[in-house]
C-alpha atoms as a PDB file:
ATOM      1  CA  UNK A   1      34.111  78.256   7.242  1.00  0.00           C
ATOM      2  CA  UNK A   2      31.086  78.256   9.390  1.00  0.00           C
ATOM      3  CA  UNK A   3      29.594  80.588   7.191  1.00  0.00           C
ATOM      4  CA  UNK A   4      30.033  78.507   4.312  1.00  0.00           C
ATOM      5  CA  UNK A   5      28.212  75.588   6.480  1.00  0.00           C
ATOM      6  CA  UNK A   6      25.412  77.833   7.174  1.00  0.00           C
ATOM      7  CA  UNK A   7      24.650  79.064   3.625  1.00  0.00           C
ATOM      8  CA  UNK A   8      24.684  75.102   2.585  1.00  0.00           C
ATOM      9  CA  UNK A   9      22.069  74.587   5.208  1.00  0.00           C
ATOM     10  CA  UNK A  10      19.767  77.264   4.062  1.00  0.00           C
ATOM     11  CA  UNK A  11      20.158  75.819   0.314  1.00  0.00           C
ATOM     12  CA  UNK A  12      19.478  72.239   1.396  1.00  0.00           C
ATOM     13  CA  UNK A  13      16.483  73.575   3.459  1.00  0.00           C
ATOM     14  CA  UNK A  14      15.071  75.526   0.385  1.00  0.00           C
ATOM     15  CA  UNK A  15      15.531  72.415  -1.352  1.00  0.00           C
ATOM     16  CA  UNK A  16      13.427  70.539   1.016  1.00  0.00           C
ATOM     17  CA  UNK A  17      10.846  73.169   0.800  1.00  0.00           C
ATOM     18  CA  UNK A  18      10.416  73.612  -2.710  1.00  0.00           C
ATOM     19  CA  UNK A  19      10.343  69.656  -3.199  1.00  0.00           C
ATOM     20  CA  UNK A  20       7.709  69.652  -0.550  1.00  0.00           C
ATOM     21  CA  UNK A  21       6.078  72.130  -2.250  1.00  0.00           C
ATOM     22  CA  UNK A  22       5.705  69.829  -5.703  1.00  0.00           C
ATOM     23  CA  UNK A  23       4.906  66.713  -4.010  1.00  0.00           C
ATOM     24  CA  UNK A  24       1.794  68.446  -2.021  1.00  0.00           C
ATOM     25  CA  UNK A  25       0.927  69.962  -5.067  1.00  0.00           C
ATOM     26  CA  UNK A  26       0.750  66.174  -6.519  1.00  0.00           C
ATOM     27  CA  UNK A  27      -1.392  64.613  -4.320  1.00  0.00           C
ATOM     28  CA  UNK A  28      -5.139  64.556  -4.930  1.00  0.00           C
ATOM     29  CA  UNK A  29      -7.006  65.207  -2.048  1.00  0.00           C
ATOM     30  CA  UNK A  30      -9.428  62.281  -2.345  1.00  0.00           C
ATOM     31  CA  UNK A  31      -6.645  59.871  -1.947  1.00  0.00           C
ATOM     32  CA  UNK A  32      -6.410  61.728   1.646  1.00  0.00           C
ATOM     33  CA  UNK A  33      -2.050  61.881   1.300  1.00  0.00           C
ATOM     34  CA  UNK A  34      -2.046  58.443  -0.335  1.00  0.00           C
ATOM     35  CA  UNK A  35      -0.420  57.977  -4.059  1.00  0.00           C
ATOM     36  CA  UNK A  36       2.370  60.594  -3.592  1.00  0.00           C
ATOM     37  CA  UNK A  37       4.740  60.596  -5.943  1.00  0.00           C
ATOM     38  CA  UNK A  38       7.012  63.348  -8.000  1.00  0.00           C
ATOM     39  CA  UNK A  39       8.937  62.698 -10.753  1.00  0.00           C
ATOM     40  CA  UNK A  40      12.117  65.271 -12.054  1.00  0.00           C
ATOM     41  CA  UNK A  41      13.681  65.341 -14.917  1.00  0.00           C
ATOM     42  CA  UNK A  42      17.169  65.616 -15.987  1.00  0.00           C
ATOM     43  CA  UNK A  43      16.499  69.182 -16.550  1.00  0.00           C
ATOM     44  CA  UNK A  44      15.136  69.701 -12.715  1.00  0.00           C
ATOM     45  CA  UNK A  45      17.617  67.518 -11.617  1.00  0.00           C
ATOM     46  CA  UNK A  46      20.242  70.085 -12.883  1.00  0.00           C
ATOM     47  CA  UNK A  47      18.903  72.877 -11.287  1.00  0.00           C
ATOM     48  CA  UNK A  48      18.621  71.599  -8.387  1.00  0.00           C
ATOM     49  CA  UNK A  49      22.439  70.212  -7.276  1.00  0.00           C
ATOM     50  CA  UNK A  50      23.904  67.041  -6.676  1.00  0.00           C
ATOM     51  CA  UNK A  51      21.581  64.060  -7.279  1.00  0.00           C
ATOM     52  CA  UNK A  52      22.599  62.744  -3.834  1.00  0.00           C
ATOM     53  CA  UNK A  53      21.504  65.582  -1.967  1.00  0.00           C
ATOM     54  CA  UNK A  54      18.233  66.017  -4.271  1.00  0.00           C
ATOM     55  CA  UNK A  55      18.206  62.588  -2.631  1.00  0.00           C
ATOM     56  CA  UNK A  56      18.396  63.082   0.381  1.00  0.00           C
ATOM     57  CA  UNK A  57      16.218  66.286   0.619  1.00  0.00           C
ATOM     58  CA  UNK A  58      13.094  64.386  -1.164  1.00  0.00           C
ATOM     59  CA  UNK A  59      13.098  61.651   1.166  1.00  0.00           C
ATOM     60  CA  UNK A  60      12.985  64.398   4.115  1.00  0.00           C
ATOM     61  CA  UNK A  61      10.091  66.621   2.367  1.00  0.00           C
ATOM     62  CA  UNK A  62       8.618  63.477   1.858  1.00  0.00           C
ATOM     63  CA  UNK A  63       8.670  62.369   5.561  1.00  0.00           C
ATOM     64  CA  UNK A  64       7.368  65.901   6.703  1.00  0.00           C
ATOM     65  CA  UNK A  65       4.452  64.583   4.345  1.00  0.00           C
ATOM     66  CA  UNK A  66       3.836  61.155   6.054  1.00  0.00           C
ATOM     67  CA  UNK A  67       5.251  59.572   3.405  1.00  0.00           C
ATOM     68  CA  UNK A  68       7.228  56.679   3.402  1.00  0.00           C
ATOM     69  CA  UNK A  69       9.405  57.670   0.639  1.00  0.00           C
ATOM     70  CA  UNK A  70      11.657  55.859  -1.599  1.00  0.00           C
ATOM     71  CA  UNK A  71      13.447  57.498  -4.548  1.00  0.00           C
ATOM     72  CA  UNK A  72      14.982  55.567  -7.649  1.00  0.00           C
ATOM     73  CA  UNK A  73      16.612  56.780 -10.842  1.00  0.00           C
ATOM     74  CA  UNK A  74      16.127  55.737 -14.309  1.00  0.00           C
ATOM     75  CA  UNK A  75      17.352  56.696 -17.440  1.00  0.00           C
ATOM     76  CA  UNK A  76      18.236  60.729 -15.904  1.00  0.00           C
ATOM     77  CA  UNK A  77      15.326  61.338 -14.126  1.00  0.00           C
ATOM     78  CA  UNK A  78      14.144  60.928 -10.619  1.00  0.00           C
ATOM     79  CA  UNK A  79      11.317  58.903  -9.001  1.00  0.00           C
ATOM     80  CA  UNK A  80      10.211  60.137  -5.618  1.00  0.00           C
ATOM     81  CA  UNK A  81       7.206  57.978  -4.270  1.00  0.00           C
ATOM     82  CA  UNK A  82       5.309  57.083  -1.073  1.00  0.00           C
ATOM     83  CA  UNK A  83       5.702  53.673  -0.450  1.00  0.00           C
ATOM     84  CA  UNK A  84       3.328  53.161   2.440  1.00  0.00           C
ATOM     85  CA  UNK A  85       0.663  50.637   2.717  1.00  0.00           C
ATOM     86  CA  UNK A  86      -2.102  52.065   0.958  1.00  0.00           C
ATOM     87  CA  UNK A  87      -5.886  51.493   2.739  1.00  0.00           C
ATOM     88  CA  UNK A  88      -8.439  49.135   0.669  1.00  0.00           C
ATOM     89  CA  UNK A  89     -10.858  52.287   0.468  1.00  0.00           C
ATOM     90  CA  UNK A  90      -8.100  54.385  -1.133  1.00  0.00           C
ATOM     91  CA  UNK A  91      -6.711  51.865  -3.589  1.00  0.00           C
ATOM     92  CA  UNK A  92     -10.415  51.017  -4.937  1.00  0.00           C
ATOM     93  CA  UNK A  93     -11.003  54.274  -5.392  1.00  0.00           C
ATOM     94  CA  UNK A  94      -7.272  55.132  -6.979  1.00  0.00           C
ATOM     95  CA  UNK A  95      -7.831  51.322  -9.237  1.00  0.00           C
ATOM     96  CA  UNK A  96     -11.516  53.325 -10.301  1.00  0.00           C
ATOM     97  CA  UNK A  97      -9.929  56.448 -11.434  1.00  0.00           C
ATOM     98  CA  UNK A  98      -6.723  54.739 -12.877  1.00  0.00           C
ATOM     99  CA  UNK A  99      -9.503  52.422 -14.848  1.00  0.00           C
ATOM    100  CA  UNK A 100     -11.805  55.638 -15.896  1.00  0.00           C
ATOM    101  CA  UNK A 101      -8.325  57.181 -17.608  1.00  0.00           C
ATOM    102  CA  UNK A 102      -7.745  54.007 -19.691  1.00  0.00           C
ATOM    103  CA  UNK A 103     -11.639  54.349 -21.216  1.00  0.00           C
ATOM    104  CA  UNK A 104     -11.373  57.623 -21.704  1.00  0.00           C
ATOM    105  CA  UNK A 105      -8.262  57.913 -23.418  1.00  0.00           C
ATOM    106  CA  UNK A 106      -9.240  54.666 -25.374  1.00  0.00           C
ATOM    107  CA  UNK A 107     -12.789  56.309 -26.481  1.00  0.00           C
ATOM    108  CA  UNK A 108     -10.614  59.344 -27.878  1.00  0.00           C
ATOM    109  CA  UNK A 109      -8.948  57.065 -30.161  1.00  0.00           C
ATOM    110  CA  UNK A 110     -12.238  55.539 -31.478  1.00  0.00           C
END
């Protein structure tokens, strides 16, 4: 039985790592580890195990982040985000970008 415990560890600890893995890969590095967030699919979800423990590992790769994470799921698919207090610089400059996106997708339409 021990064994068994072991080789559950190691999966859950891949788990962790490979969700770390995406969320770093989502943050932009002018929001300096601010604006995390990583969303999965029903499809990832079901490659990756029980949604409690795809859970459970998210909220610990996102704490080795810094993050304050909080997970949710709606309609099959999971939300993984930081939910720390963002700094005024940051959120400016997150509210710019977010408000570039709009006028360039809008201009595209035109």
């Amino acid at each position: 039985m021990p064994a068994k415990d072991e080789l559950d560890r190691r999966r859950y600890e891949k788990l962790v790592d490979r969700l770390e893995g995406l969320m770093r890969a989502s943050l932009k590095p002018r929001y300096r580890g601010y604006h995390g967030q990583l969303v999965l699919s029903s499809g990832d979800l079901e490659d990756m195990g029980e949604l409690k423990d795809v859970r459970r590992a998210a909220r610990e790769a996102g704490r080795r982040l810094g993050w304050q994470p909080k997970t949710h799921v709606v309609d099959a698919r999971l939300f993984v985000y930081d939910d720390r207090e963002v700094p005024k610089e940051i959120s400016k400059l997150a509210a710019g970008d977010a408000a570039d996106a709009i006028d360039a997708e809008l201009r595209s339409r035109e």
